[in-house]
Protein backbone atom coordinates (compact mmCIF):
# COMPACT_ATOMS: atom_id res chain seq x y z
CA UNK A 1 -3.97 6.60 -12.00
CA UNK A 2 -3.58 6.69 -8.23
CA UNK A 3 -0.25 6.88 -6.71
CA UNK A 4 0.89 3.59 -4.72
CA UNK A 5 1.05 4.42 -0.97
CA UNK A 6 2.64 1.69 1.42
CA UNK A 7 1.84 2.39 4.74
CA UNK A 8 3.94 0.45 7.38
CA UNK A 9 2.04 -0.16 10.75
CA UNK A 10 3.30 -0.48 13.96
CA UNK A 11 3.30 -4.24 15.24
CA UNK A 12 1.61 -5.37 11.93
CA UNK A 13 0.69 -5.31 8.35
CA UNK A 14 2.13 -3.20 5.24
CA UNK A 15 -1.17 -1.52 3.49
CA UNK A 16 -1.22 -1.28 0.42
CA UNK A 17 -3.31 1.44 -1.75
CA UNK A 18 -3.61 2.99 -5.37
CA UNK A 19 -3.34 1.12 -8.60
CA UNK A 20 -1.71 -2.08 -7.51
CA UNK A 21 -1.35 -5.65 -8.72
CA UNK A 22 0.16 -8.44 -6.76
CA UNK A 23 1.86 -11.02 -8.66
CA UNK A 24 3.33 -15.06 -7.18
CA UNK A 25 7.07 -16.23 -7.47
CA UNK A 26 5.67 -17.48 -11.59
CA UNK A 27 4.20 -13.82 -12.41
CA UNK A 28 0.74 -15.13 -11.90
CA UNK A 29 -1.97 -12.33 -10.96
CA UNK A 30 -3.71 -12.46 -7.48
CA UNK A 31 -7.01 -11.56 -8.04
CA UNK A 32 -7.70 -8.97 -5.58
CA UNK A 33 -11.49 -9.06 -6.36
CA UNK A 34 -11.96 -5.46 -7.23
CA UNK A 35 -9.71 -3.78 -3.96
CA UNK A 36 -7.89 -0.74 -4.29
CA UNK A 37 -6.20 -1.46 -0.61
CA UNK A 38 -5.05 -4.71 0.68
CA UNK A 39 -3.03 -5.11 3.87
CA UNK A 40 0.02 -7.63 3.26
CA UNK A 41 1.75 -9.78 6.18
CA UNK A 42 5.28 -8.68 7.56
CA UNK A 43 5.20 -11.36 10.79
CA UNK A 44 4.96 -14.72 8.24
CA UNK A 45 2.02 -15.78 10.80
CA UNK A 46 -1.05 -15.53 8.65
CA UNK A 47 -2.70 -18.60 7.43
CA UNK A 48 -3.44 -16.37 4.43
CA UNK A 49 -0.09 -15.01 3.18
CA UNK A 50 1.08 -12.86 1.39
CA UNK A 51 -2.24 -10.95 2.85
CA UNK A 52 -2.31 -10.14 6.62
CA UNK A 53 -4.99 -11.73 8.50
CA UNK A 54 -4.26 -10.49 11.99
CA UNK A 55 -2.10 -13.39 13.47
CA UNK A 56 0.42 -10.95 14.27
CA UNK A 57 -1.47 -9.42 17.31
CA UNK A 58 0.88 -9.59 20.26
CA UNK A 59 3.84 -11.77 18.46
CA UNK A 60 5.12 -9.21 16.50
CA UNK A 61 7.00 -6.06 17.33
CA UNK A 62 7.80 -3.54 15.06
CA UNK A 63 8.25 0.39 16.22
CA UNK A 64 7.14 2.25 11.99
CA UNK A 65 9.81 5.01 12.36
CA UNK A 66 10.81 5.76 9.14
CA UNK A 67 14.32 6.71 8.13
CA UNK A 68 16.75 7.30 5.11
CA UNK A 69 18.70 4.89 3.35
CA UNK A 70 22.47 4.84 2.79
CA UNK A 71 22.73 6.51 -0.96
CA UNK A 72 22.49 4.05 -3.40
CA UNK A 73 25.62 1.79 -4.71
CA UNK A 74 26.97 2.62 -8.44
């Protein structure tokens, strides 16, 4: 089993890779017709969500630097 990578992209789209599965607010299954990547939207512009069809280009700004998170609440 592949490790799940989530690659965050400047001024677009999270990709998605390894052994996923994408499920709807009701637990339902996307079928993701046999992909082992998908690219998901992050601007709310794609006619297609939650996948990223490239309406982001030039309306969405996003600088992928990553950084830690503040240690977790107990």
């Amino acid at each position: 089993m592949a490790k799940t990578r989530i690659a965050v992209n400047n001024n677009g789209s999270l990709v998605v890779a390894g052994d996923i599965e994408i499920v709807d607010k009701n637990g339902n299954l996307y079928d993701l017709g046999g992909r082992e990547q998908v690219t998901l939207c992050r601007c709310g512009l794609s006619s297609n969500k939650p996948f990223c069809d490239g309406s982001h280009r030039n309306h969405f700004e996003h600088e992928a630097i990553a950084f830690d998170l503040p240690p977790k609440k107990v």
